[in-house]
PDB file of N, CA and C in Angstrom:
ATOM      1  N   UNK A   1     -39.377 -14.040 -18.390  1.00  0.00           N
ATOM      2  CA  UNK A   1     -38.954 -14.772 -17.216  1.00  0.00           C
ATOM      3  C   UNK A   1     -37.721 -15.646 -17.522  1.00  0.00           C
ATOM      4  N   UNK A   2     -37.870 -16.598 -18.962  1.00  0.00           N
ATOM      5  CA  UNK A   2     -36.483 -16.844 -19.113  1.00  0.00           C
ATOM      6  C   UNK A   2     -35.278 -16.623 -19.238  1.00  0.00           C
ATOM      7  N   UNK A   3     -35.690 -15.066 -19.996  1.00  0.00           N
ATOM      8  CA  UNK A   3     -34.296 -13.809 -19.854  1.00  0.00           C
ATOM      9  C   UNK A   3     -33.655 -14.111 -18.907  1.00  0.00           C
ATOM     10  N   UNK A   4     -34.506 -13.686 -17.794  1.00  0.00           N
ATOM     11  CA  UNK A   4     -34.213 -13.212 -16.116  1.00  0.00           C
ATOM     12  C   UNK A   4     -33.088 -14.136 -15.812  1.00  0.00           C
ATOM     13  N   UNK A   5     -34.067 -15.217 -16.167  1.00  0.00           N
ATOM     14  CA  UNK A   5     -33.439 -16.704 -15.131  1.00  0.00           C
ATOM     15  C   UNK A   5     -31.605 -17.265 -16.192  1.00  0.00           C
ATOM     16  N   UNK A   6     -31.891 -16.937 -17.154  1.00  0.00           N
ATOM     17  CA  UNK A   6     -30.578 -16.700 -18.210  1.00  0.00           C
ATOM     18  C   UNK A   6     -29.977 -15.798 -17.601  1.00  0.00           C
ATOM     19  N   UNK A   7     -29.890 -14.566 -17.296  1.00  0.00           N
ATOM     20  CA  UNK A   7     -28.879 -13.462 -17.378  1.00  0.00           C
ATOM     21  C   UNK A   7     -28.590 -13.984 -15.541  1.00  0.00           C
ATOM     22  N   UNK A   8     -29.599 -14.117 -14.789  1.00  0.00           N
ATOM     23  CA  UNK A   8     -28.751 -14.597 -13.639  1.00  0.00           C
ATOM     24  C   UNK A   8     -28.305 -15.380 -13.071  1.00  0.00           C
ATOM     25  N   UNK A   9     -28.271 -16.539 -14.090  1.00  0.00           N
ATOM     26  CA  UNK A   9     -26.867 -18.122 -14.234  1.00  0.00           C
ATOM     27  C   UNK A   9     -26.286 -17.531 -14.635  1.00  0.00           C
ATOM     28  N   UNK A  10     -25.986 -16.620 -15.794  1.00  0.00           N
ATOM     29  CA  UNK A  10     -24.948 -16.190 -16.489  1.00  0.00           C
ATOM     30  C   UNK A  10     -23.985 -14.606 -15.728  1.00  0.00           C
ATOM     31  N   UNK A  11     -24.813 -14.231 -14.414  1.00  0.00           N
ATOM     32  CA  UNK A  11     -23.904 -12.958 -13.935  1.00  0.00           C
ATOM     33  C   UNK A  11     -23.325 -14.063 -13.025  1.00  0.00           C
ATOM     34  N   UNK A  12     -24.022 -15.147 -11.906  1.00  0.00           N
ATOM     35  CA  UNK A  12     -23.594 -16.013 -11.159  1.00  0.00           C
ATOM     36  C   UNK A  12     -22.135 -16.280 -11.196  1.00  0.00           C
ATOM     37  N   UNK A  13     -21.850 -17.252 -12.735  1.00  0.00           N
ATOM     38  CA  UNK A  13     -20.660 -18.007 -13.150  1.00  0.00           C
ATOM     39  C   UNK A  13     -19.662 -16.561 -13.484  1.00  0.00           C
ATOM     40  N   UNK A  14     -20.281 -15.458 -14.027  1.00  0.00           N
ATOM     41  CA  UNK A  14     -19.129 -14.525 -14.750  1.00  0.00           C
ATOM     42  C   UNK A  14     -18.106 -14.171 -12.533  1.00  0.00           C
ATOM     43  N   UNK A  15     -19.229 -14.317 -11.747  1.00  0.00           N
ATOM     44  CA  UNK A  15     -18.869 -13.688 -10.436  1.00  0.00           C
ATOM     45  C   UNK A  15     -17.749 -14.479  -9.467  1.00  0.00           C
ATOM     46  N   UNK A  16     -18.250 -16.249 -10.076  1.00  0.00           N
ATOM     47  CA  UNK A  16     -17.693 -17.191  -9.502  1.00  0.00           C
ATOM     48  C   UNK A  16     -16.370 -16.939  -9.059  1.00  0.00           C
ATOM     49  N   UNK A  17     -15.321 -16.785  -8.073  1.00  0.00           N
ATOM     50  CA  UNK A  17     -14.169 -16.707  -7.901  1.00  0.00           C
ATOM     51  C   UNK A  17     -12.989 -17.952  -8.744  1.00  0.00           C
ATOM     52  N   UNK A  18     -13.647 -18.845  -9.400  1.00  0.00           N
ATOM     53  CA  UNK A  18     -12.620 -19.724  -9.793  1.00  0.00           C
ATOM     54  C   UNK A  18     -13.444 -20.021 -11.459  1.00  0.00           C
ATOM     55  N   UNK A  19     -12.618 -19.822 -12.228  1.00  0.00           N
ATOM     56  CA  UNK A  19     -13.205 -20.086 -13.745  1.00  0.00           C
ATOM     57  C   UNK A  19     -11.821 -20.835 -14.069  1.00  0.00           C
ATOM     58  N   UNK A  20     -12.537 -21.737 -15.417  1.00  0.00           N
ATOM     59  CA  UNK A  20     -11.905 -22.644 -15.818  1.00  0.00           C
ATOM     60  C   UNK A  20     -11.621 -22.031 -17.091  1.00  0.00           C
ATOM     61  N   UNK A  21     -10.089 -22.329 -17.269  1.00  0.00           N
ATOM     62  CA  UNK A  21      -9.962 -21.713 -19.044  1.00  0.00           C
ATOM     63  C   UNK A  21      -8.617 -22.561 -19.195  1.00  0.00           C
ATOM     64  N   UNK A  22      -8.251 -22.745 -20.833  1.00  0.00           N
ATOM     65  CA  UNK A  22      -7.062 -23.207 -21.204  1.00  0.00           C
ATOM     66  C   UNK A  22      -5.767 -22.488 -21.429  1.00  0.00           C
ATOM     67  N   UNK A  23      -4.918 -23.073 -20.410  1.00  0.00           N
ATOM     68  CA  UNK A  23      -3.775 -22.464 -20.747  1.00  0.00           C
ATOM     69  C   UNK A  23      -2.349 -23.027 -21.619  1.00  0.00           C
ATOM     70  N   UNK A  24      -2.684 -22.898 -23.263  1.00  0.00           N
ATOM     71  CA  UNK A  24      -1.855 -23.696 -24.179  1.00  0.00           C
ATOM     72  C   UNK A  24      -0.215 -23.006 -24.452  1.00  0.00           C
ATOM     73  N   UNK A  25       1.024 -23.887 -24.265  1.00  0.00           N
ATOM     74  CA  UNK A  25       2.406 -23.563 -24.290  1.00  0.00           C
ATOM     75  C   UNK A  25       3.391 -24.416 -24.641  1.00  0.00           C
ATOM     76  N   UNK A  26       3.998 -24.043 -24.445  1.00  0.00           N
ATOM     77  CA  UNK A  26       5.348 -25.126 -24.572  1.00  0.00           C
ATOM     78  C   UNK A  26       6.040 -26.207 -23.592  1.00  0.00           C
ATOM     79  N   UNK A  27       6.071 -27.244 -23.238  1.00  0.00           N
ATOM     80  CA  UNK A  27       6.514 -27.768 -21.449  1.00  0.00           C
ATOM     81  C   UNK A  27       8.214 -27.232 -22.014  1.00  0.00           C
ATOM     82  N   UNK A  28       8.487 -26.599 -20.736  1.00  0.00           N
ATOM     83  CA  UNK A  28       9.629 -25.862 -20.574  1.00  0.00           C
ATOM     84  C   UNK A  28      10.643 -27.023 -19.615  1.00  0.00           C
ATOM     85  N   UNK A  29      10.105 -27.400 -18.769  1.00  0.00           N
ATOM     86  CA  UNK A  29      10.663 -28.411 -18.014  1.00  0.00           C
ATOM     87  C   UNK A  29       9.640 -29.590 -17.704  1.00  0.00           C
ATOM     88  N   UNK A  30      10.255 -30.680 -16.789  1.00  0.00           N
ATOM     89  CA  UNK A  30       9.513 -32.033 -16.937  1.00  0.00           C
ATOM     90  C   UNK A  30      10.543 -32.157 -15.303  1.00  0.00           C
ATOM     91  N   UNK A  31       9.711 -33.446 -14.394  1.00  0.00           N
ATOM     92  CA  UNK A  31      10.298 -33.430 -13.146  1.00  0.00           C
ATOM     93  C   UNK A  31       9.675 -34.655 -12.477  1.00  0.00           C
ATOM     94  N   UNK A  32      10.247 -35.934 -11.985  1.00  0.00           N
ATOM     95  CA  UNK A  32       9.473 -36.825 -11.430  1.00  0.00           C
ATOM     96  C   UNK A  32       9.569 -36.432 -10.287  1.00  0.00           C
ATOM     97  N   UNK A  33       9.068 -36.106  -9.595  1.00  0.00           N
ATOM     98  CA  UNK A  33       8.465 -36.360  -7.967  1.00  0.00           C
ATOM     99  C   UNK A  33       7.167 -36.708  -7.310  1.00  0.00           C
ATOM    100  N   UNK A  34       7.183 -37.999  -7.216  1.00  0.00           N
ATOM    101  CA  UNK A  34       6.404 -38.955  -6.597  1.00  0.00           C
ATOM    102  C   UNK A  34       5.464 -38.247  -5.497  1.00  0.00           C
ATOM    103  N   UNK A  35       5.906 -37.400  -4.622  1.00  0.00           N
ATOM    104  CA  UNK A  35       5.395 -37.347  -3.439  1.00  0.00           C
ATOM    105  C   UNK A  35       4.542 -35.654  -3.427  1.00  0.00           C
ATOM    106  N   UNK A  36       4.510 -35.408  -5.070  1.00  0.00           N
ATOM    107  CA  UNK A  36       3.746 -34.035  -5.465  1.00  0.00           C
ATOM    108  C   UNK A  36       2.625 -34.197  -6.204  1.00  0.00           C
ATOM    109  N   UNK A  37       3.056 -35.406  -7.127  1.00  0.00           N
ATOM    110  CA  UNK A  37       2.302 -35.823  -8.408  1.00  0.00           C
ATOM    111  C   UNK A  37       1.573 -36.991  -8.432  1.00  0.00           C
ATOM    112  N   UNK A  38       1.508 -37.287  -7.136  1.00  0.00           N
ATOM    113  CA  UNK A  38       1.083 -38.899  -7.012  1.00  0.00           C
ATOM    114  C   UNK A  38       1.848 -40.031  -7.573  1.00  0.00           C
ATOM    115  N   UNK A  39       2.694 -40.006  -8.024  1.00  0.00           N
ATOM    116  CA  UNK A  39       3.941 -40.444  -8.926  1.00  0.00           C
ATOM    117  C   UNK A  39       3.739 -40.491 -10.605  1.00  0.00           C
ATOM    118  N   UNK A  40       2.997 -39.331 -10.588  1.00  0.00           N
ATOM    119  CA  UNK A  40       2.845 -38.259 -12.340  1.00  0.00           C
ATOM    120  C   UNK A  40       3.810 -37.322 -12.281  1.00  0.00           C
ATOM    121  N   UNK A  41       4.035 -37.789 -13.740  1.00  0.00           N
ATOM    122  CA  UNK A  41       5.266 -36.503 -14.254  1.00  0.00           C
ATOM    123  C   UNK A  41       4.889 -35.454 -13.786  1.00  0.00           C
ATOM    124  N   UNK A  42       5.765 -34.162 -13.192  1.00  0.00           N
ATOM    125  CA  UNK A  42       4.952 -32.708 -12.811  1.00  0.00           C
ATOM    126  C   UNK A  42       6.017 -32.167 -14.161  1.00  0.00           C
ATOM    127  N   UNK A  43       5.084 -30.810 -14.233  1.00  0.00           N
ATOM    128  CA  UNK A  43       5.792 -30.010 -15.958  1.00  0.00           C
ATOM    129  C   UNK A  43       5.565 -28.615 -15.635  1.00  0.00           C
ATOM    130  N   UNK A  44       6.372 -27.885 -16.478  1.00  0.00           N
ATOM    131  CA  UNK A  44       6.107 -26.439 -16.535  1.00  0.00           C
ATOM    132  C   UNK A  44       5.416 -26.142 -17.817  1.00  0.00           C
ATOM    133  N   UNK A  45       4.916 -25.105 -18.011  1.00  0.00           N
ATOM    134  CA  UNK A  45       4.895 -24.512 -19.238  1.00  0.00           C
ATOM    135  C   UNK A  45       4.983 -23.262 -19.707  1.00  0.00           C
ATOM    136  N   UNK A  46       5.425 -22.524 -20.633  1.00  0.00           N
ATOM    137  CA  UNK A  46       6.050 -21.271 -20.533  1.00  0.00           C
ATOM    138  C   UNK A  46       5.384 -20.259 -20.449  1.00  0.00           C
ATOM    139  N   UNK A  47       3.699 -20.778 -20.034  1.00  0.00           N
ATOM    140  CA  UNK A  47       2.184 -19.926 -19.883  1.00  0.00           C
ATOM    141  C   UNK A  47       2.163 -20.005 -18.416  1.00  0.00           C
ATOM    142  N   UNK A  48       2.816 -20.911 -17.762  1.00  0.00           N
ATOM    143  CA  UNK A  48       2.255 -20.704 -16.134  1.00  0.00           C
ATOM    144  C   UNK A  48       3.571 -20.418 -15.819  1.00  0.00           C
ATOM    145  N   UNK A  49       4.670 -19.697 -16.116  1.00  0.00           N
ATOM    146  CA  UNK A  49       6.134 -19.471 -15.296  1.00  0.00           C
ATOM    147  C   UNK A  49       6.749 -19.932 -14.630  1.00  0.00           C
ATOM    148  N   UNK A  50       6.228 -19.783 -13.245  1.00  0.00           N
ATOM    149  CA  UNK A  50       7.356 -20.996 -12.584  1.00  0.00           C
ATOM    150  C   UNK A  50       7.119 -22.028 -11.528  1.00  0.00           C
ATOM    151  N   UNK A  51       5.994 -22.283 -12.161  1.00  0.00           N
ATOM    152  CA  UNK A  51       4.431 -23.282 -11.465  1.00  0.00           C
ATOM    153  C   UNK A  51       4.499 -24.242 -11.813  1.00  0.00           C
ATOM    154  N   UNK A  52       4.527 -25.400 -11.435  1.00  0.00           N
ATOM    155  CA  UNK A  52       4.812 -26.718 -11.816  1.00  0.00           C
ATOM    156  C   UNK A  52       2.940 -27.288 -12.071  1.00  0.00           C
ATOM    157  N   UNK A  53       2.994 -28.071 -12.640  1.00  0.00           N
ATOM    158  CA  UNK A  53       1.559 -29.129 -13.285  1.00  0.00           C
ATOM    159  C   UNK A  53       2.043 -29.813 -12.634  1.00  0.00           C
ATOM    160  N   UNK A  54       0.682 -30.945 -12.581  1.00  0.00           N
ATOM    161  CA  UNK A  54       0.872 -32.342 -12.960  1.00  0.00           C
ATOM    162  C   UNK A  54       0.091 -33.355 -13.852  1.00  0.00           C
ATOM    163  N   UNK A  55       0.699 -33.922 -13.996  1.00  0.00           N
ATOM    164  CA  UNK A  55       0.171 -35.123 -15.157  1.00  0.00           C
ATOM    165  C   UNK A  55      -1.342 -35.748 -14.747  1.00  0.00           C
ATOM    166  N   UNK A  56      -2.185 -36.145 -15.342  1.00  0.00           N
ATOM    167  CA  UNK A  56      -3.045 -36.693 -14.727  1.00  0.00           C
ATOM    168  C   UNK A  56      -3.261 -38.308 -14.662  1.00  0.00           C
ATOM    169  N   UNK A  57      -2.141 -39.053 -15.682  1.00  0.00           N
ATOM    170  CA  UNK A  57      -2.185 -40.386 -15.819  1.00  0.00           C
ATOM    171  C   UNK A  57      -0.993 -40.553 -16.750  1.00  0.00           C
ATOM    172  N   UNK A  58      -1.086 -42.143 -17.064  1.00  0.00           N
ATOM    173  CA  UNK A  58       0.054 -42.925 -17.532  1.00  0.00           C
ATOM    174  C   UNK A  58      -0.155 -41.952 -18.777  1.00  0.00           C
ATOM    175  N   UNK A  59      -1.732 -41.942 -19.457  1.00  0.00           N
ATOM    176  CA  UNK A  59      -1.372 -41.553 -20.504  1.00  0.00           C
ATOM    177  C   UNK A  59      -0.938 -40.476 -21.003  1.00  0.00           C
ATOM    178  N   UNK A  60      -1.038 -39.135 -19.829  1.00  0.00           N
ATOM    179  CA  UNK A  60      -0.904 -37.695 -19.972  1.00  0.00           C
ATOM    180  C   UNK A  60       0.402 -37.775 -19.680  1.00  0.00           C
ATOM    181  N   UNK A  61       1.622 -38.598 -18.989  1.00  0.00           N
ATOM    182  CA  UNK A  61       2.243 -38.571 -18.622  1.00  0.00           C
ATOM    183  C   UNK A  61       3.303 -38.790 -20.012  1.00  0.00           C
ATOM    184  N   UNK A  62       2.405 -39.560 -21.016  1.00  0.00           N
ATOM    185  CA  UNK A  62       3.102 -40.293 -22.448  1.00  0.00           C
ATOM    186  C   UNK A  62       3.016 -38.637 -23.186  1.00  0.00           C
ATOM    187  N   UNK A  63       2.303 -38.041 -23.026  1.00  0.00           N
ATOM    188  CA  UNK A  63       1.649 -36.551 -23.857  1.00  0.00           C
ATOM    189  C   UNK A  63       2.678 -35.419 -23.495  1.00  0.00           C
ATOM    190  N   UNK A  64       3.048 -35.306 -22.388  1.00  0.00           N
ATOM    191  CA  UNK A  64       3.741 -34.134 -21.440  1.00  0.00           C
ATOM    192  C   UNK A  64       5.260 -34.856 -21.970  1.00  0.00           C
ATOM    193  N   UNK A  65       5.831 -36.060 -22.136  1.00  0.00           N
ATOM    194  CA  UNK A  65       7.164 -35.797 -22.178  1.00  0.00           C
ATOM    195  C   UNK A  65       7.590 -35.986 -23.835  1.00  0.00           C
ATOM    196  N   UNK A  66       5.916 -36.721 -24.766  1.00  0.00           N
ATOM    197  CA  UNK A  66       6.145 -36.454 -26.080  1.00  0.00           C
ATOM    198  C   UNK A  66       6.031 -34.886 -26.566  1.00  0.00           C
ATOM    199  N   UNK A  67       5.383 -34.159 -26.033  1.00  0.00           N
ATOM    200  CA  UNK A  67       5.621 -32.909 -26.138  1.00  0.00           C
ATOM    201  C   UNK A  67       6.887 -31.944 -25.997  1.00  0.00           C
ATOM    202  N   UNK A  68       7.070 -32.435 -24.809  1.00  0.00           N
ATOM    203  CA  UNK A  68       8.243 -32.209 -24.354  1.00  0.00           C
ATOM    204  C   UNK A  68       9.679 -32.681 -25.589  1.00  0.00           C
ATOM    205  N   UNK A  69       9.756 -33.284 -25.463  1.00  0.00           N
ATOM    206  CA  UNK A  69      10.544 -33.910 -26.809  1.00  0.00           C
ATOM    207  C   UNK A  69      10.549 -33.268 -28.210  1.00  0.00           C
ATOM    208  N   UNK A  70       9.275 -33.703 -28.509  1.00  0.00           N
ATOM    209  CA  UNK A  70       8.995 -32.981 -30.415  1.00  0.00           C
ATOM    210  C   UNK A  70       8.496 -31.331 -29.992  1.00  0.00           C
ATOM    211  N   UNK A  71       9.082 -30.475 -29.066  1.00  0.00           N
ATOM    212  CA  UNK A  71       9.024 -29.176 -28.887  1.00  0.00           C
ATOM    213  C   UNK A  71       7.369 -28.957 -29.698  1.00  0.00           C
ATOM    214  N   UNK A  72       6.588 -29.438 -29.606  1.00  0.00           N
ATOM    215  CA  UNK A  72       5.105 -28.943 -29.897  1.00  0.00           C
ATOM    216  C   UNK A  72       4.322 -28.397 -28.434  1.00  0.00           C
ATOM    217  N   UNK A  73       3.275 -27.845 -28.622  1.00  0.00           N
ATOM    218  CA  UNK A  73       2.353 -27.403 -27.909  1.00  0.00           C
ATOM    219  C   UNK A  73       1.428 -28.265 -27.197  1.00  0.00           C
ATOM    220  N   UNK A  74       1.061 -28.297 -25.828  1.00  0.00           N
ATOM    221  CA  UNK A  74       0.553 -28.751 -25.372  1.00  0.00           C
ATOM    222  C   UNK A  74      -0.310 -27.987 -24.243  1.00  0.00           C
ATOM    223  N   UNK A  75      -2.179 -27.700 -24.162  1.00  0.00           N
ATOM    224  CA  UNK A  75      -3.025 -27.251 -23.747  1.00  0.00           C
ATOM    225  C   UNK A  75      -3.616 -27.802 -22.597  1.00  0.00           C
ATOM    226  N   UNK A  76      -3.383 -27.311 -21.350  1.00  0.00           N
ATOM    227  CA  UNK A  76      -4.383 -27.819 -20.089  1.00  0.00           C
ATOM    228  C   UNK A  76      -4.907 -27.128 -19.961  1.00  0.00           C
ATOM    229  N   UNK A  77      -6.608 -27.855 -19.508  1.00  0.00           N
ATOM    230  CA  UNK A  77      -7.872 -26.833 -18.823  1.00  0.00           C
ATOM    231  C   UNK A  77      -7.672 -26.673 -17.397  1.00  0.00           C
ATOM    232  N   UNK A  78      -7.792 -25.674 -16.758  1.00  0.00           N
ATOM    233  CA  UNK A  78      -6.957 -25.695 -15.578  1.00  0.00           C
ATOM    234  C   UNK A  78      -8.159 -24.686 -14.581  1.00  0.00           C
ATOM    235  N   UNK A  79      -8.312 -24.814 -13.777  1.00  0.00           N
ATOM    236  CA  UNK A  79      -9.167 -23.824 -12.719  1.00  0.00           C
ATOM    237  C   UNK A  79      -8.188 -22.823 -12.291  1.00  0.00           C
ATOM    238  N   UNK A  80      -8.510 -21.497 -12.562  1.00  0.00           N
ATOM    239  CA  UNK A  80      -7.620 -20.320 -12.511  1.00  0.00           C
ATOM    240  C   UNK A  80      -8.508 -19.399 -11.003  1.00  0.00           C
ATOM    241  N   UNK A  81      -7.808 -19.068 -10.122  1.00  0.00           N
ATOM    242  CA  UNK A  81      -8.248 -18.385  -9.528  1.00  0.00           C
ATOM    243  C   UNK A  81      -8.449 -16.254 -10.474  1.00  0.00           C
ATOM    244  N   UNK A  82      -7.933 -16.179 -10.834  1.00  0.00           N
ATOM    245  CA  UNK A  82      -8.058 -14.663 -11.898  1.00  0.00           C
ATOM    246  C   UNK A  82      -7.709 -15.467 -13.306  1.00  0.00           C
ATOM    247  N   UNK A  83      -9.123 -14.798 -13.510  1.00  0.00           N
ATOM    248  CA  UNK A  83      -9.384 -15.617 -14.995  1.00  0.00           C
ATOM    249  C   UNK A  83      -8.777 -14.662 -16.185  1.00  0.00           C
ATOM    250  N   UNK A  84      -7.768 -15.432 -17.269  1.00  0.00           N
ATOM    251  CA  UNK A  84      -7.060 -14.763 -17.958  1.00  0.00           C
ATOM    252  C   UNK A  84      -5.651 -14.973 -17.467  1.00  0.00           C
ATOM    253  N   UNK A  85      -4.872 -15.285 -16.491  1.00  0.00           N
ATOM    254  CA  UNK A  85      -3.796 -15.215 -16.245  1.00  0.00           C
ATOM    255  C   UNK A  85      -3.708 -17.029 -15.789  1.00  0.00           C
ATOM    256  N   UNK A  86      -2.744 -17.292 -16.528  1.00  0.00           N
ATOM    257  CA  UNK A  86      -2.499 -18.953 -16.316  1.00  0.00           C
ATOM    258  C   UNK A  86      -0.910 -18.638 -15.464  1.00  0.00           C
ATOM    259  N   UNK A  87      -0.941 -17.561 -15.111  1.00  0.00           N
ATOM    260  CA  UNK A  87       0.488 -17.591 -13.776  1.00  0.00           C
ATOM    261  C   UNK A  87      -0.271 -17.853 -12.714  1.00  0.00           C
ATOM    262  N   UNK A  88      -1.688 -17.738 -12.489  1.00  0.00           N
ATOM    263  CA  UNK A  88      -2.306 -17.821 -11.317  1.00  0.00           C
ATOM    264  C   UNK A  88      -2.540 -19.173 -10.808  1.00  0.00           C
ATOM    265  N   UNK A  89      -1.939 -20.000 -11.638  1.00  0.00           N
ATOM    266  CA  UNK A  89      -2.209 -21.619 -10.244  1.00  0.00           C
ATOM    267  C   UNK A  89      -1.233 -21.806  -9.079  1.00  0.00           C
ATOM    268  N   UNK A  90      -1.873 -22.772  -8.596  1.00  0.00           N
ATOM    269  CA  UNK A  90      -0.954 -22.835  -7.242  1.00  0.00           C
ATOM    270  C   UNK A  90       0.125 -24.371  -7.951  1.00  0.00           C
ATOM    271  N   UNK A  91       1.064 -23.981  -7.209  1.00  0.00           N
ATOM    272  CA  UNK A  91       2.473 -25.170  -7.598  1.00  0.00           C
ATOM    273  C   UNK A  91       1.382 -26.700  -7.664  1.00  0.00           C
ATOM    274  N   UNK A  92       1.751 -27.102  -8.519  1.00  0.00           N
ATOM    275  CA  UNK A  92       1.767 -29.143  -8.704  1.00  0.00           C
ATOM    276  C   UNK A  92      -0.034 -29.054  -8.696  1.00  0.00           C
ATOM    277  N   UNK A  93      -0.405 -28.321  -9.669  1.00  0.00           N
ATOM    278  CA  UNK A  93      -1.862 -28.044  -9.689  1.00  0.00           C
ATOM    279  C   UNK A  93      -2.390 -29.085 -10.993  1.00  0.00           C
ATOM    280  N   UNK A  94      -3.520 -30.087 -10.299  1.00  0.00           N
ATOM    281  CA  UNK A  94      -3.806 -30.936 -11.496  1.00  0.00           C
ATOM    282  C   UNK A  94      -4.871 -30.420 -12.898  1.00  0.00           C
ATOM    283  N   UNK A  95      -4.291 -30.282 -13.954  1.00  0.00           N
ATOM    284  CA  UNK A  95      -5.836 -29.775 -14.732  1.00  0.00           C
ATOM    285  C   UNK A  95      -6.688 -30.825 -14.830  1.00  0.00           C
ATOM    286  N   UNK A  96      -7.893 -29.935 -15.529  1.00  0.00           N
ATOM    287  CA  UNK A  96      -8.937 -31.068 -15.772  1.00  0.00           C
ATOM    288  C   UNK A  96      -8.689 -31.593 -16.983  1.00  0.00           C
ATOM    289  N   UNK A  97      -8.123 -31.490 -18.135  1.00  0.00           N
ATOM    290  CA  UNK A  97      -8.076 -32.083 -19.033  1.00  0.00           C
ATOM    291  C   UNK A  97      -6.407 -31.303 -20.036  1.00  0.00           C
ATOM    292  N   UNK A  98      -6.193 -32.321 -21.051  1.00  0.00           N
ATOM    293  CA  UNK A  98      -4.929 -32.237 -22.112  1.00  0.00           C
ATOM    294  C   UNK A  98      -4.883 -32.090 -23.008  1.00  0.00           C
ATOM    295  N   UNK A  99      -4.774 -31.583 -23.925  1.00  0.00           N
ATOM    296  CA  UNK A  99      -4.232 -31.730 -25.464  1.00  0.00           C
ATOM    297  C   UNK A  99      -2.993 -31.440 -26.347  1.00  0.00           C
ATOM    298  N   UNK A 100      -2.412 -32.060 -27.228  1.00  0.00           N
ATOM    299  CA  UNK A 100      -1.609 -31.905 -27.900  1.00  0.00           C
ATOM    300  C   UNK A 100      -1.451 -30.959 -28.571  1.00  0.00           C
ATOM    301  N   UNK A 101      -1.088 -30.479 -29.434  1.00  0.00           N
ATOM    302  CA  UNK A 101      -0.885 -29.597 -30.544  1.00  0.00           C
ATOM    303  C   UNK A 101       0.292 -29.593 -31.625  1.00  0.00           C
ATOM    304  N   UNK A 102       0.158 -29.103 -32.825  1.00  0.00           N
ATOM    305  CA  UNK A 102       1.622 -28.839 -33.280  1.00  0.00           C
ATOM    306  C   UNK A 102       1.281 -27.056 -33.903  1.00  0.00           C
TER     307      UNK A 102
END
């Protein structure tokens, strides 16, 4: 019975139309506009093409243009409508979370 009740949470989420995955790159560009971003930096990255982010705070905002700068990598968790393709967000799309990288 626990199988059961396992394998059908687990076909549920595989069916879900929106899965969450990380899409880690380079910020290619950086862009203040207030009236997209809530007045958060919005960014590209060379994983979502020609889709703008946005920042989620002062401090992501410190992350996205130090990245930006020291050309390192930087990873957002992002809700993808087709899971596997991080071209699939919609413009000035906030992730759920950030990370750095080098």
């Amino acid at each position: 019975m626990n199988r059961l009740i396992a394998l059908s949470l687990l076909l549920c989420i595989s069916q879900s139309p929106l899965a969450s995955e990380a899409c880690a790159g380079k910020v290619t560009s950086t862009l203040d506009y207030p009236g997209k971003c809530e007045g958060r930096v919005a960014f590209k990255l060379d994983k979502t093409g020609d889709r703008w982010l946005c920042a989620l705070s002062e401090k992501s905002d410190t992350m996205v243009l130090a990245a930006f700068m020291a050309d390192t990598g930087i990873s957002v968790r992002l809700e993808l409508s087709t899971a596997g393709s991080c071209e699939s967000i919609v413009d000035y799309q906030k992730p759920l979370y950030m990370s750095t990288y080098k």
